[in-house]
N, C-alpha and C. Protein backbone atom coordinates (compact mmCIF):
# COMPACT_ATOMS: atom_id res chain seq x y z
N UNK A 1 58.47 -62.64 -30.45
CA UNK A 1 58.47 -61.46 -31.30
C UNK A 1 57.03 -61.10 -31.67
N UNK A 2 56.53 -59.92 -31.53
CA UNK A 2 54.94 -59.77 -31.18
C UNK A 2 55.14 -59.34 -33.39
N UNK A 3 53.91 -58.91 -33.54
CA UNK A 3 53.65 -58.69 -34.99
C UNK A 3 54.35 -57.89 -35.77
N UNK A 4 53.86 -56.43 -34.59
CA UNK A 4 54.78 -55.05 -35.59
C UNK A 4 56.69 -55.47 -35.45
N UNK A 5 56.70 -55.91 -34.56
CA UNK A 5 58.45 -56.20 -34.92
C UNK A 5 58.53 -56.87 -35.75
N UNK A 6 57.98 -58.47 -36.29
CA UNK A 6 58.07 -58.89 -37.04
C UNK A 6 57.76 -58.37 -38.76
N UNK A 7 56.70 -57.61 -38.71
CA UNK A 7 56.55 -56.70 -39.45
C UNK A 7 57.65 -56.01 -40.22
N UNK A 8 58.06 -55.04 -38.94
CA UNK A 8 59.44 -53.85 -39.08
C UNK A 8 60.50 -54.96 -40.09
N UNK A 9 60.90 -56.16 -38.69
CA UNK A 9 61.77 -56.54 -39.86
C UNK A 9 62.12 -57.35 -40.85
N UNK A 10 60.94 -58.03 -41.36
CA UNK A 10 60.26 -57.91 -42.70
C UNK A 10 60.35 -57.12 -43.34
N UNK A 11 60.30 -55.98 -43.21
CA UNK A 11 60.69 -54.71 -44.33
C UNK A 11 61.94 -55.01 -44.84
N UNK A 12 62.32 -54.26 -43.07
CA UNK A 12 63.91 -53.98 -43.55
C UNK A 12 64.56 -55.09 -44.47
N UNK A 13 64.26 -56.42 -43.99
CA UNK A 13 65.48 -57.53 -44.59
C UNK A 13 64.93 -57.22 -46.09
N UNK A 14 63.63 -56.82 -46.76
CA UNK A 14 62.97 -57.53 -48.05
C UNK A 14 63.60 -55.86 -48.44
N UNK A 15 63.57 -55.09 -48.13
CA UNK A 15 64.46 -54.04 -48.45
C UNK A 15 65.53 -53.48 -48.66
N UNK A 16 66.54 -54.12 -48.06
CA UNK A 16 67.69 -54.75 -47.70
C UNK A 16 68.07 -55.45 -49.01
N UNK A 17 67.61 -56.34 -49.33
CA UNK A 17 67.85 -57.24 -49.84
C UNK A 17 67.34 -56.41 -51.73
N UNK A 18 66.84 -56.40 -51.81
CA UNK A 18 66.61 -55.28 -53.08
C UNK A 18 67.60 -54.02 -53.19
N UNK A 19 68.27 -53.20 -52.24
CA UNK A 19 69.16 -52.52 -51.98
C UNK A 19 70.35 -53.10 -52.46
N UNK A 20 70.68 -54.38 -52.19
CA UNK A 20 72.14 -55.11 -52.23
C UNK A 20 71.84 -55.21 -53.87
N UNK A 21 70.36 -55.88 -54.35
CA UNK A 21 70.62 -56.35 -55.64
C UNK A 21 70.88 -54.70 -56.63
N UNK A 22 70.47 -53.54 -56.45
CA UNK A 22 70.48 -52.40 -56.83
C UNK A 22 72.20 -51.50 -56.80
N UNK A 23 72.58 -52.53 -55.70
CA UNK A 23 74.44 -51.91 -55.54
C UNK A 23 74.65 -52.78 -56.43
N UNK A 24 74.58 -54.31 -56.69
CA UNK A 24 75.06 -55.35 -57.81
C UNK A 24 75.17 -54.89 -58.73
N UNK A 25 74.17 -54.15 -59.66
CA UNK A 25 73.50 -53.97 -60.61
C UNK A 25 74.06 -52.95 -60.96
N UNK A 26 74.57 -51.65 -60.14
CA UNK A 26 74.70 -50.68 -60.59
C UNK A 26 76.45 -50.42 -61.25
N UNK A 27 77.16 -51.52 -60.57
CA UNK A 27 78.66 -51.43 -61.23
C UNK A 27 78.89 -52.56 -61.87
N UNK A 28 77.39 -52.91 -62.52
CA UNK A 28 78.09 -53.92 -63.65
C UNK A 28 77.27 -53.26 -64.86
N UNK A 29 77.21 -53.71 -66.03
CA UNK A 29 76.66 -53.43 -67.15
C UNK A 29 74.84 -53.88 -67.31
N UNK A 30 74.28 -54.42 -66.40
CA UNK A 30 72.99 -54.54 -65.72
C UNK A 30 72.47 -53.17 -64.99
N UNK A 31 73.31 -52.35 -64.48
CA UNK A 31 72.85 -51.26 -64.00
C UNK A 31 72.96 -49.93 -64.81
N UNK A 32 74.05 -49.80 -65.55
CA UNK A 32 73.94 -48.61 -66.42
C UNK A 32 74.30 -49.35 -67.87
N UNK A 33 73.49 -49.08 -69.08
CA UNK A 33 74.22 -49.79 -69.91
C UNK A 33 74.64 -48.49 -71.12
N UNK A 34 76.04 -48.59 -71.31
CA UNK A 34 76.46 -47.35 -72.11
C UNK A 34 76.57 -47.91 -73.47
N UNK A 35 75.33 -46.70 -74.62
CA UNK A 35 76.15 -47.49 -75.95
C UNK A 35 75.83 -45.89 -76.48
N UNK A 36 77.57 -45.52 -76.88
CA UNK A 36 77.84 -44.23 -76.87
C UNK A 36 77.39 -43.14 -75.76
N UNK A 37 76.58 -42.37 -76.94
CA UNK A 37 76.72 -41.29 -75.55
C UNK A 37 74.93 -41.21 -75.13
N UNK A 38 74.57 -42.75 -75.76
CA UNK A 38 72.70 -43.12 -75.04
C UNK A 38 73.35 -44.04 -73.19
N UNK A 39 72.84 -43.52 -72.56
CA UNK A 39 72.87 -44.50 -71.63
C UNK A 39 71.43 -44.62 -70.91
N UNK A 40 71.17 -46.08 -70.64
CA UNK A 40 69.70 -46.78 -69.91
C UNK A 40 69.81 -47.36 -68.63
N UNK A 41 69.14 -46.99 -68.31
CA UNK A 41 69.57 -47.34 -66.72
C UNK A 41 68.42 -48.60 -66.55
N UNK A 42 68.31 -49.89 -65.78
CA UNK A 42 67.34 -50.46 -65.39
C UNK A 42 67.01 -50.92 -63.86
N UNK A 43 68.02 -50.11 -63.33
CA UNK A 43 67.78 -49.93 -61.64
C UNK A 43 66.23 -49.41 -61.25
N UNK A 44 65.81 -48.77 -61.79
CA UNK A 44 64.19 -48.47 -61.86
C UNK A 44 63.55 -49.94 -61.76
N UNK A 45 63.74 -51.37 -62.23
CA UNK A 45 63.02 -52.31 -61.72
C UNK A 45 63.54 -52.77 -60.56
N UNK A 46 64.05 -52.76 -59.97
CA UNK A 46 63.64 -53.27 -58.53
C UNK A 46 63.42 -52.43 -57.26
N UNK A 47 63.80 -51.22 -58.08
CA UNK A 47 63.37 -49.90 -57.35
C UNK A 47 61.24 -50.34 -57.71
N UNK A 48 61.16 -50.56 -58.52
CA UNK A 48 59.43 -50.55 -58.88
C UNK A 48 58.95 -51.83 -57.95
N UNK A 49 60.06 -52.80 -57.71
CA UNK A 49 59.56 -54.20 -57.07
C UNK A 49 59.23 -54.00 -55.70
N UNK A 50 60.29 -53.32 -55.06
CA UNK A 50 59.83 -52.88 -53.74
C UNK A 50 58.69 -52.16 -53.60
N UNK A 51 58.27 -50.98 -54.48
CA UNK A 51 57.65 -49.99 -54.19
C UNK A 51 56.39 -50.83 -54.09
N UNK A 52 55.82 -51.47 -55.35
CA UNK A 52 54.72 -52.70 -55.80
C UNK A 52 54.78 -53.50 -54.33
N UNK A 53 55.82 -54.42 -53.75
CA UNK A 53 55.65 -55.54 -53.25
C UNK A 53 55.59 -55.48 -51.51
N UNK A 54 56.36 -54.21 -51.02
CA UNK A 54 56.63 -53.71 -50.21
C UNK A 54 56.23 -52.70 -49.53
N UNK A 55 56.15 -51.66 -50.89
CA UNK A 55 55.50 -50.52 -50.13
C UNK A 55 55.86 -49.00 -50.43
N UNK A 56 55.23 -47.95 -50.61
CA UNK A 56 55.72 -46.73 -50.65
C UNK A 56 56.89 -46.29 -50.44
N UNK A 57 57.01 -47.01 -48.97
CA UNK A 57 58.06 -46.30 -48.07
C UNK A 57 59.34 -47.47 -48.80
N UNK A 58 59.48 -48.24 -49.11
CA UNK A 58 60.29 -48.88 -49.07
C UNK A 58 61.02 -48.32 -50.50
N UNK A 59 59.58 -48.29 -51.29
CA UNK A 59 59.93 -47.70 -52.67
C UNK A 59 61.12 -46.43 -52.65
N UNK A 60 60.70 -45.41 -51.75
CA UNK A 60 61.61 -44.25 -51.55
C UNK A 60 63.36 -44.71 -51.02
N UNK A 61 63.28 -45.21 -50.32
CA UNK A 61 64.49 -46.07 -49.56
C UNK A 61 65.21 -46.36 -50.92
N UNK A 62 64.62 -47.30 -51.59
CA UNK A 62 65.36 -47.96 -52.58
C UNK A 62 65.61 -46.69 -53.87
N UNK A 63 64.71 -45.88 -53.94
CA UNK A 63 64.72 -45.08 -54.78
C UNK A 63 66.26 -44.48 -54.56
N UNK A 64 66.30 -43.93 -53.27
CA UNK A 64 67.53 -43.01 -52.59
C UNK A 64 68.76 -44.14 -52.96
N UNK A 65 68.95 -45.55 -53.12
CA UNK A 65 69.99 -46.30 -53.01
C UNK A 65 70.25 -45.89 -54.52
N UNK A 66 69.21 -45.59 -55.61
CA UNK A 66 69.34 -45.62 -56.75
C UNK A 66 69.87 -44.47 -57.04
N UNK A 67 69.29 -43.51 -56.29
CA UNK A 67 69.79 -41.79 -56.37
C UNK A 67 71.57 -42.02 -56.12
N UNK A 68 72.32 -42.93 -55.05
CA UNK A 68 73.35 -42.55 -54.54
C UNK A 68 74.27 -43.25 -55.53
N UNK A 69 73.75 -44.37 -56.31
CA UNK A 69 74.90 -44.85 -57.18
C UNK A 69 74.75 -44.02 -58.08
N UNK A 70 73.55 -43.49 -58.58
CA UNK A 70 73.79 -42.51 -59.95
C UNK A 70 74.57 -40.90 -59.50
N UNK A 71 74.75 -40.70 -58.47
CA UNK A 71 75.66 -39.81 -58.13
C UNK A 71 76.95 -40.14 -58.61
N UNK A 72 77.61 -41.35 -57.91
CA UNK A 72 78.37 -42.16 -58.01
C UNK A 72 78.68 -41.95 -59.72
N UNK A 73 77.90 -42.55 -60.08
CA UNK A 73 78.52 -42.73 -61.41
C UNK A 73 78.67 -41.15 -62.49
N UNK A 74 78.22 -40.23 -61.46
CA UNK A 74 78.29 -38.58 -62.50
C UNK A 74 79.77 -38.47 -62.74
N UNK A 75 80.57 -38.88 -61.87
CA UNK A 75 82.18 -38.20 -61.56
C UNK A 75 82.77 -39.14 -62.88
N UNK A 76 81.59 -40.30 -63.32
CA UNK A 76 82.54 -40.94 -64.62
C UNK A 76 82.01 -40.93 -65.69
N UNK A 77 81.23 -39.62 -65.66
CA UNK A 77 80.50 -39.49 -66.80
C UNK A 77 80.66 -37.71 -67.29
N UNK A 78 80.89 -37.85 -68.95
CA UNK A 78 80.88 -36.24 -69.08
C UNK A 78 79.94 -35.26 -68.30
N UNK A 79 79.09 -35.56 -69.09
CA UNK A 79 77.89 -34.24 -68.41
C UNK A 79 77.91 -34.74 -66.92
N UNK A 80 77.56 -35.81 -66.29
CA UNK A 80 78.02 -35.60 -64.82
C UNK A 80 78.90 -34.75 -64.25
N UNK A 81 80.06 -34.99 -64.71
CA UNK A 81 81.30 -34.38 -64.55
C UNK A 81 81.16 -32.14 -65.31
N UNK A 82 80.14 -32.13 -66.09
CA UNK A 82 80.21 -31.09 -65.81
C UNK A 82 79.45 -30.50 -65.21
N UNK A 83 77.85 -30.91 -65.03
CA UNK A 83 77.36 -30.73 -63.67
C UNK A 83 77.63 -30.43 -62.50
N UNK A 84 78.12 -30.96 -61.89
CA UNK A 84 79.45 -31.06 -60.93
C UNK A 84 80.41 -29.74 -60.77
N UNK A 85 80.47 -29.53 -62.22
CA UNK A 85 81.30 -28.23 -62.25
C UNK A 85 81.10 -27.11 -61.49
N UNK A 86 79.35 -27.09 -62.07
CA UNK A 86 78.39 -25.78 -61.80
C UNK A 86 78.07 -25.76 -60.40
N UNK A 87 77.71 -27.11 -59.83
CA UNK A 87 77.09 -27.06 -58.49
C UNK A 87 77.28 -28.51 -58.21
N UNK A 88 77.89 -28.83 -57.49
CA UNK A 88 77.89 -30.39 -56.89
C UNK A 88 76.56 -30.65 -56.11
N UNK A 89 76.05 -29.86 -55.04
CA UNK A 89 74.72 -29.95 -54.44
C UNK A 89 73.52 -30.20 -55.49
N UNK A 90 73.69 -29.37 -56.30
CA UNK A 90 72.38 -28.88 -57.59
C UNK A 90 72.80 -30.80 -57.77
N UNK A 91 73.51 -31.19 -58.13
CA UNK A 91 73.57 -32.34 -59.38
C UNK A 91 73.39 -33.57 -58.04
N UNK A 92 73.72 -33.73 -57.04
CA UNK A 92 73.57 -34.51 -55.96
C UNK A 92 71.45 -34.63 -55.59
N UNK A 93 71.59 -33.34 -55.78
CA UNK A 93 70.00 -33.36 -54.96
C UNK A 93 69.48 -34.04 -56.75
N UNK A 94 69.43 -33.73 -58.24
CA UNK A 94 69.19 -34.06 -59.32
C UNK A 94 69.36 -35.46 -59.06
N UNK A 95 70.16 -35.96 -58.39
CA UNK A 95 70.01 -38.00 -59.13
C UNK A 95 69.69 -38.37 -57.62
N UNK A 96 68.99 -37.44 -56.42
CA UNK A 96 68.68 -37.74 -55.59
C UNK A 96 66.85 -37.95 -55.79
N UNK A 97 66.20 -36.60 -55.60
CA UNK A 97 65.46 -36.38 -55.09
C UNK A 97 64.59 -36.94 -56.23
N UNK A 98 64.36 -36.55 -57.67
CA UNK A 98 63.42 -37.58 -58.34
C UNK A 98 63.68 -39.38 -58.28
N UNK A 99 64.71 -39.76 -57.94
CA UNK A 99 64.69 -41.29 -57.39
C UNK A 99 63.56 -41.19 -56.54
N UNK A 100 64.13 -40.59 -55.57
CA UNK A 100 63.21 -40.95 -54.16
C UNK A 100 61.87 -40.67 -54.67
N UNK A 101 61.62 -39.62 -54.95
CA UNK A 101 59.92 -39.41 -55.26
C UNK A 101 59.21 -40.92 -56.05
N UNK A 102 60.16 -40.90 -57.18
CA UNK A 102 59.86 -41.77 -58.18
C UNK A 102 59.49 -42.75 -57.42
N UNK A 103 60.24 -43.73 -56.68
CA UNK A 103 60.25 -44.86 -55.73
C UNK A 103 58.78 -44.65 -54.78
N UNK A 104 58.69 -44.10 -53.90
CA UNK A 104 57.42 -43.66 -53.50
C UNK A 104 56.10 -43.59 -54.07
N UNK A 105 55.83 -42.66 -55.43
CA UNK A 105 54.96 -42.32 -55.98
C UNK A 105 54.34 -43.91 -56.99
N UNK A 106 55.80 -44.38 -57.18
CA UNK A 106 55.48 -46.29 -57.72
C UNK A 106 54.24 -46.85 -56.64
N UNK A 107 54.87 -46.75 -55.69
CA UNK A 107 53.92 -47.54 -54.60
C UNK A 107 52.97 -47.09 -54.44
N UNK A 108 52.09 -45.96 -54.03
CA UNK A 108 51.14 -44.86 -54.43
C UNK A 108 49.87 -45.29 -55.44
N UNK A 109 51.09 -45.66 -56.38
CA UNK A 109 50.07 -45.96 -57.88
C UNK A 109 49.46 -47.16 -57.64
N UNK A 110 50.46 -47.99 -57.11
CA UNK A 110 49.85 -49.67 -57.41
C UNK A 110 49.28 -49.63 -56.23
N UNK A 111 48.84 -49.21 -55.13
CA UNK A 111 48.10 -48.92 -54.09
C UNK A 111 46.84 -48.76 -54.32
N UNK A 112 46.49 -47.55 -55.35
CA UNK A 112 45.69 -47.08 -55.73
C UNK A 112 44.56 -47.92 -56.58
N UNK A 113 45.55 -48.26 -57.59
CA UNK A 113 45.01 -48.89 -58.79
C UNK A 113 44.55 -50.63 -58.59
N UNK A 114 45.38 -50.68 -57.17
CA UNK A 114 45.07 -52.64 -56.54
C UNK A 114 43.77 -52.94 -56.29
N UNK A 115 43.14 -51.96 -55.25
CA UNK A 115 41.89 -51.72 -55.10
C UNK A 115 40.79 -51.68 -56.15
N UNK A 116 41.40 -51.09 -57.08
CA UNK A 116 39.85 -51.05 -58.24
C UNK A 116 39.86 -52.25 -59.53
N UNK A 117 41.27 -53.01 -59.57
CA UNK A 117 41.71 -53.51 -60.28
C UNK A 117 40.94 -55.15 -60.24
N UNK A 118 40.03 -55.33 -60.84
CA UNK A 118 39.25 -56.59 -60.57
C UNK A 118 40.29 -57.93 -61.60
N UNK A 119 41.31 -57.85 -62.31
CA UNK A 119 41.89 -58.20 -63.34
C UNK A 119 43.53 -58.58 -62.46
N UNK A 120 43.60 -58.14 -61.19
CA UNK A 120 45.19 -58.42 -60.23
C UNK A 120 46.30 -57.95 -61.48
N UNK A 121 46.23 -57.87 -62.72
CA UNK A 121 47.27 -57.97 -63.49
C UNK A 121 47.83 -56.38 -63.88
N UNK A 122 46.36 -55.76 -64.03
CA UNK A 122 46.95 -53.96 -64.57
C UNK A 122 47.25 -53.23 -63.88
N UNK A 123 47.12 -53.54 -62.68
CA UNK A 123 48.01 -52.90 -61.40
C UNK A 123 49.35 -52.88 -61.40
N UNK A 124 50.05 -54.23 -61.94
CA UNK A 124 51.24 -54.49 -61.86
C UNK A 124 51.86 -53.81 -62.95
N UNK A 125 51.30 -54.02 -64.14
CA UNK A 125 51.63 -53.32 -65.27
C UNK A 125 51.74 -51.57 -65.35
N UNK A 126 50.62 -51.13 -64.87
CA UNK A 126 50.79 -49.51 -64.98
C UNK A 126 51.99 -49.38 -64.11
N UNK A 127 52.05 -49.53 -62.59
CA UNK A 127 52.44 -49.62 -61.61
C UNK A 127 53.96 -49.66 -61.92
N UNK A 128 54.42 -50.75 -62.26
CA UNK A 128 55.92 -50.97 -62.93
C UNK A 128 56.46 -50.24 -64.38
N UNK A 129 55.50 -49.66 -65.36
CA UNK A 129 55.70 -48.95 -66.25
C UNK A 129 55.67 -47.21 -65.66
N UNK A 130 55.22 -47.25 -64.92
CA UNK A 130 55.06 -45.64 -63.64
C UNK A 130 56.72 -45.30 -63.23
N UNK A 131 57.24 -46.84 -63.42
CA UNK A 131 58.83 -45.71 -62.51
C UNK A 131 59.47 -45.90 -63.32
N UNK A 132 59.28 -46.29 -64.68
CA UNK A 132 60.78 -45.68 -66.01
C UNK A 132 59.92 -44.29 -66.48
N UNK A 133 58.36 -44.21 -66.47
CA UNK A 133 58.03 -43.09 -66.61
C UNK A 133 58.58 -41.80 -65.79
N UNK A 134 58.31 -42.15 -64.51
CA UNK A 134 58.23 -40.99 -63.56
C UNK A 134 59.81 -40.97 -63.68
N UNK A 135 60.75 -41.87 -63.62
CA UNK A 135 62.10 -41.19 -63.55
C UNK A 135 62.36 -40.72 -64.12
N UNK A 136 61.99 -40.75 -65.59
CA UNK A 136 62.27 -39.87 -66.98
C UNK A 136 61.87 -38.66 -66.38
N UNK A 137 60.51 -38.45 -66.49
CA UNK A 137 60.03 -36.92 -66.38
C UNK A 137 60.33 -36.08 -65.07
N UNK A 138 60.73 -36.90 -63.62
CA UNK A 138 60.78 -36.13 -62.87
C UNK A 138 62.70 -35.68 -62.95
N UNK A 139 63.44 -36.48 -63.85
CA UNK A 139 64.51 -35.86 -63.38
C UNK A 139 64.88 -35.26 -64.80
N UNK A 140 64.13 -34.95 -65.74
CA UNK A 140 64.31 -34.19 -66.71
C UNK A 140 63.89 -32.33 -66.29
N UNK A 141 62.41 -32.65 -65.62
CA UNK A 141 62.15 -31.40 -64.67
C UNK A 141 62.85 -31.10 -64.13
N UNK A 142 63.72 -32.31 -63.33
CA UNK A 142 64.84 -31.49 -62.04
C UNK A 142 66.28 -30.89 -62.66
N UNK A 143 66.48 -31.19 -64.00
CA UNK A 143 67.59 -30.81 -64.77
C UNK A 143 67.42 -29.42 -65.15
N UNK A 144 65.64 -29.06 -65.68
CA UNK A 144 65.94 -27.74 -66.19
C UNK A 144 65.31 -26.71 -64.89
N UNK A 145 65.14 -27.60 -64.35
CA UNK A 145 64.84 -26.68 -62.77
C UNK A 145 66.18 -25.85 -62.70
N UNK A 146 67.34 -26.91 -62.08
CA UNK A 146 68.34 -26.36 -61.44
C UNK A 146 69.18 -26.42 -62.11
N UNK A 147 69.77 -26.46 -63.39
CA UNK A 147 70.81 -26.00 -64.54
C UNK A 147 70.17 -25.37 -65.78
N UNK A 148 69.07 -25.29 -65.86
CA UNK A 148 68.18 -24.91 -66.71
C UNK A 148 68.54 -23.64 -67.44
N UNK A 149 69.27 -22.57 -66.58
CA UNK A 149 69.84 -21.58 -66.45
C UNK A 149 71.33 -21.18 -66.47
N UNK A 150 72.20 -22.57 -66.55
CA UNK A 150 73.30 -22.34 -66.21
C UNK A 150 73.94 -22.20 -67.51
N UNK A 151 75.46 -21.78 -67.38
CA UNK A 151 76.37 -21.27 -69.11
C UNK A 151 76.34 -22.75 -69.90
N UNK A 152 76.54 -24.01 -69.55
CA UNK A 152 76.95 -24.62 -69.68
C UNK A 152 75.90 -25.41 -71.11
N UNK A 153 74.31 -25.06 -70.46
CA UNK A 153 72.99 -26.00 -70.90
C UNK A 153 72.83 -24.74 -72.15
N UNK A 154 72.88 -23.47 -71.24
CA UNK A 154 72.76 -22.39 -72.85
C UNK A 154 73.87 -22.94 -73.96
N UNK A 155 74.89 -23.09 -73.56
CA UNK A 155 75.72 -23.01 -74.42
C UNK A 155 75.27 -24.34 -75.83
N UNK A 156 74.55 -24.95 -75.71
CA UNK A 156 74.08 -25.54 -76.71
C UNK A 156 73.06 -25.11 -77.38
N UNK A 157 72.46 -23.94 -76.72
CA UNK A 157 71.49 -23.06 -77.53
C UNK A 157 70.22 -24.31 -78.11
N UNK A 158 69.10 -23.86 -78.92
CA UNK A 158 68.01 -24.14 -78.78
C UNK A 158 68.00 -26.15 -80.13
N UNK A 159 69.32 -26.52 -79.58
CA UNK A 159 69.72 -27.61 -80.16
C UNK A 159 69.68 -28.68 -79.46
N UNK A 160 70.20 -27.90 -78.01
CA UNK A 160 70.29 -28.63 -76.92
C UNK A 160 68.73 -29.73 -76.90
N UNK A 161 68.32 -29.15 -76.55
CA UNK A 161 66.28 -29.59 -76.36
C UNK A 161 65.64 -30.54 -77.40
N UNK A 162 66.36 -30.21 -78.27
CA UNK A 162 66.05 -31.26 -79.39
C UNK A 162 66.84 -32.57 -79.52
N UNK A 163 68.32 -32.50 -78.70
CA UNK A 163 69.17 -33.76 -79.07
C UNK A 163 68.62 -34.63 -77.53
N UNK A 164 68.59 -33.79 -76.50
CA UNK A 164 67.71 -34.51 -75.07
C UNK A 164 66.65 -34.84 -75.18
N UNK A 165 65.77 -34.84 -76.25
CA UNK A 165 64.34 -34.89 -76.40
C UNK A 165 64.27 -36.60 -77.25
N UNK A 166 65.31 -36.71 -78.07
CA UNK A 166 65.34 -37.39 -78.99
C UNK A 166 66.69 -38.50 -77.82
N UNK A 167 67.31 -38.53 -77.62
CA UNK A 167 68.33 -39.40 -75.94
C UNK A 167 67.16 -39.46 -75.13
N UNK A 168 66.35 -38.95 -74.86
CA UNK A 168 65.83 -39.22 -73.45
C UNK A 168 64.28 -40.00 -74.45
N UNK A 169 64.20 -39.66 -75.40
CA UNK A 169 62.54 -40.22 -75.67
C UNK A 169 63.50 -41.74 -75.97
N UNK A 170 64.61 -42.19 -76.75
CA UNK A 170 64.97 -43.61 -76.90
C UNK A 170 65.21 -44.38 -75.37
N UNK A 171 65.91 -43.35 -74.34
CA UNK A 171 66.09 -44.01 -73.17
C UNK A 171 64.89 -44.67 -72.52
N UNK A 172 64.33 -43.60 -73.02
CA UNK A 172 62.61 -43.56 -71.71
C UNK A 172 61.98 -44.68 -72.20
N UNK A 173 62.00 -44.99 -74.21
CA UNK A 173 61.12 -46.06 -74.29
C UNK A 173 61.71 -47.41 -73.87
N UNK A 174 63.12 -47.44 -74.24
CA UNK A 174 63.63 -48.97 -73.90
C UNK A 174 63.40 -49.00 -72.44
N UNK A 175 63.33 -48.20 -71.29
CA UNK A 175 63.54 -47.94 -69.91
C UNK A 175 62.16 -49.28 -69.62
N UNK A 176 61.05 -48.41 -70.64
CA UNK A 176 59.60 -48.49 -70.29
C UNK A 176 59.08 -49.27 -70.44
N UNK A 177 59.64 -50.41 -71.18
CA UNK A 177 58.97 -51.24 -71.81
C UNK A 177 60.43 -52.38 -71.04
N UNK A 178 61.06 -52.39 -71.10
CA UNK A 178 62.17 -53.23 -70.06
C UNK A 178 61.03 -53.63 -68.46
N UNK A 179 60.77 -51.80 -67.75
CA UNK A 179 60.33 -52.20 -66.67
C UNK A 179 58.92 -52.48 -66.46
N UNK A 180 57.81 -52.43 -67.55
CA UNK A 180 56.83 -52.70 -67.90
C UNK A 180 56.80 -54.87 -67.52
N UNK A 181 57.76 -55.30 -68.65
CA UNK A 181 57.70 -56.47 -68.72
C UNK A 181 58.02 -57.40 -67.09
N UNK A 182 59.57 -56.56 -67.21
CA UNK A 182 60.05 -57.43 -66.33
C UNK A 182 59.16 -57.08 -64.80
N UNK A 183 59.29 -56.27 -64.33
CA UNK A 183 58.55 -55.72 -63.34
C UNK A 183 57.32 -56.15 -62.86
N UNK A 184 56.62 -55.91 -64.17
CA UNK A 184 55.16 -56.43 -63.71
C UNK A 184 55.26 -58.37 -63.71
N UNK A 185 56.37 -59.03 -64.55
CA UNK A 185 55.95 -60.54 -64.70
C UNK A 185 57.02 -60.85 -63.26
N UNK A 186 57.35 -60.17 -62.69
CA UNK A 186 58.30 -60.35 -61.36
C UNK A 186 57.28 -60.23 -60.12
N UNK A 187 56.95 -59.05 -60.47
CA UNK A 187 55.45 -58.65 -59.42
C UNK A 187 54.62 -59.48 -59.18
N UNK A 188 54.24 -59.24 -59.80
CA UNK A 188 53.08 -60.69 -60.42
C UNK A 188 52.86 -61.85 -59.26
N UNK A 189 54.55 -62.40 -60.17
CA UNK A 189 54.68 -63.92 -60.00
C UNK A 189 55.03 -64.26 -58.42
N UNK A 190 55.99 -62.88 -58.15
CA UNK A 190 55.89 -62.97 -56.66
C UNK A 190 54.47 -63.18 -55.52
N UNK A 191 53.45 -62.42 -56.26
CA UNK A 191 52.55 -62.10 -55.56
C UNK A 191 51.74 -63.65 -55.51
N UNK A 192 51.83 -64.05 -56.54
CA UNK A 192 50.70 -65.20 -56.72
C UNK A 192 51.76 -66.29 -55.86
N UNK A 193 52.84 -66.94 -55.62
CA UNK A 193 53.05 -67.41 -55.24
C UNK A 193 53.32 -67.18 -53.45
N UNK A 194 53.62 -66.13 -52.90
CA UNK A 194 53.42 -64.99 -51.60
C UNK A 194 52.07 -65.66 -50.90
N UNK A 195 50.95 -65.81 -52.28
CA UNK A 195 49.33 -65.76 -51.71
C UNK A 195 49.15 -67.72 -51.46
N UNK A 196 49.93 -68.35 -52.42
CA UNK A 196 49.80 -69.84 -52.12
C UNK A 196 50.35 -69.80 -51.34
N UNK A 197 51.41 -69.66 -50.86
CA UNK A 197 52.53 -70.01 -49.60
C UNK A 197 51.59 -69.78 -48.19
N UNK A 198 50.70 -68.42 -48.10
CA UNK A 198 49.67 -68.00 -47.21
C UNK A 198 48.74 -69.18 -46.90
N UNK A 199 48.32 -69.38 -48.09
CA UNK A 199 47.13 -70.21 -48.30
C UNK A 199 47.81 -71.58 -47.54
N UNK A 200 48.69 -72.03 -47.86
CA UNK A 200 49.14 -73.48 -47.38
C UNK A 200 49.75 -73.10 -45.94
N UNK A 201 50.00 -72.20 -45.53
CA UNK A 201 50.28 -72.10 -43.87
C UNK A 201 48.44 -72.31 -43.36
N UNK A 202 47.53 -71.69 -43.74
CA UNK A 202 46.53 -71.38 -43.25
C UNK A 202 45.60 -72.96 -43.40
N UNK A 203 46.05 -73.54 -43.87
CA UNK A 203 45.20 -74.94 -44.04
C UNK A 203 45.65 -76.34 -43.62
C-alpha cells in the first residue's frame, strides 16, 4: 500500500469513526439535550475534533453528518416541525449548510492559528471554541436569511428577536464553553500522545 492510499484511508476510517460517534450521540441525550423549550446541542465537539485533528475536509463531512441528524430531529421538534411547514428544502439546506461550513471553517482556523502558535495549546482552544461559535452565528444568519420573511417568524412580531437572542445567547454560551474545554483537552491530548507514538516508531 504506497502512502497516499494509506493516507486516503486514514481519513476515511478516523472519519468514519467520529461520524458513528456523532450518530451515537445524536439519539441519545448526549446529542441534543432538551430542558424545556432551551435545547444544546454538543455534536459540535467532535464535529471540532475532526476538523482540528483531521482536517478541513473531514471537518465538513462530519459537519454534514451533524447537519443530517439535526434535520432528523426537526420533524420532532415544534419549530422544526413548523419550518417544515413553510419550506422543507429552506429548513433542510438551514441544519445543512452552516454545519458543513462550520465543520470546515473549524479546520481553517486551527490551520491557521497552528503555525503562529508558539504555545501548541491556543490553537486548540480558539479552534474548538470556533465551532459552538460559528454554528451559533452561521445558522442564526441562515434562519433569518430564509424564513426571515416568512408569516410564521413575523407572527411573533418584534418579540420574536428578543426571546432568540436571549435562547440562543444561553445555548451559545453553555455550547462554548462545553466545546472550548472538552475539545481543546481532547485535541490536545490526542495530539501529544499521536507525536510520542511517532517519536517511538522513529527510534
Amino acid at each position: 500500500m504506497n502512502t497516499n492510499t494509506h493516507a486516503k484511508t486514514l481519513w476515511m476510517a478516523q472519519t468514519a469513526i467520529l461520524a458513528a460517534v456523532i450518530l451515537l450521540m445524536a439519539f441519545t441525550p448526549l446529542g441534543y439535550l432538551k430542558v424545556g423549550i432551551i435545547e444544546i446541542t454538543f455534536l459540535v465537539i467532535p464535529v471540532a475534533i475532526g476538523a482540528i485533528m483531521i482536517g478541513p475536509g473531514s471537518g465538513a463531512v462530519l459537519g454534514a453528518v451533524f447537519g443530517a441528524t439535526s434535520f432528523a430531529q426537526a420533524f420532532a421538534s415544534l419549530f422544526g416541525a413548523a419550518l417544515l411547514a413553510i419550506n422543507p428544502f429552506y429548513t433542510f439546506l438551514l441544519t445543512m449548510v452552516p454545519r458543513i461550513l462550520m465543520g470546515y471553517l473549524v479546520g481553517l482556523i486551527f490551520r491557521s492559528l497552528f503555525k503562529i502558535d508558539k504555545t501548541k495549546l491556543i490553537s486548540y482552544t480558539v479552534a474548538s471554541l470556533s465551532g459552538a461559535v460559528l454554528n451559533t452565528v452561521l445558522f442564526i444568519a441562515a434562519l433569518f436569511l430564509m424564513f426571515g420573511q416568512s408569516d410564521y417568524l413575523q407572527s411573533f412580531g418584534d418579540g420574536f428577536v428578543e426571546i432568540l437572542g436571549v435562547l440562543v445567547g444561553l445555548n451559545a454560551l453553555i455550547e462554548a464553553i462545553a466545546c472550548m474545554i472538552i475539545g481543546a483537552a481532547i485535541t490536545k491530548g490526542l495530539s501529544v500522545a499521536l507525536r510520542h507514538r511517532q517519536q517511538k516508531k522513529t527510534t
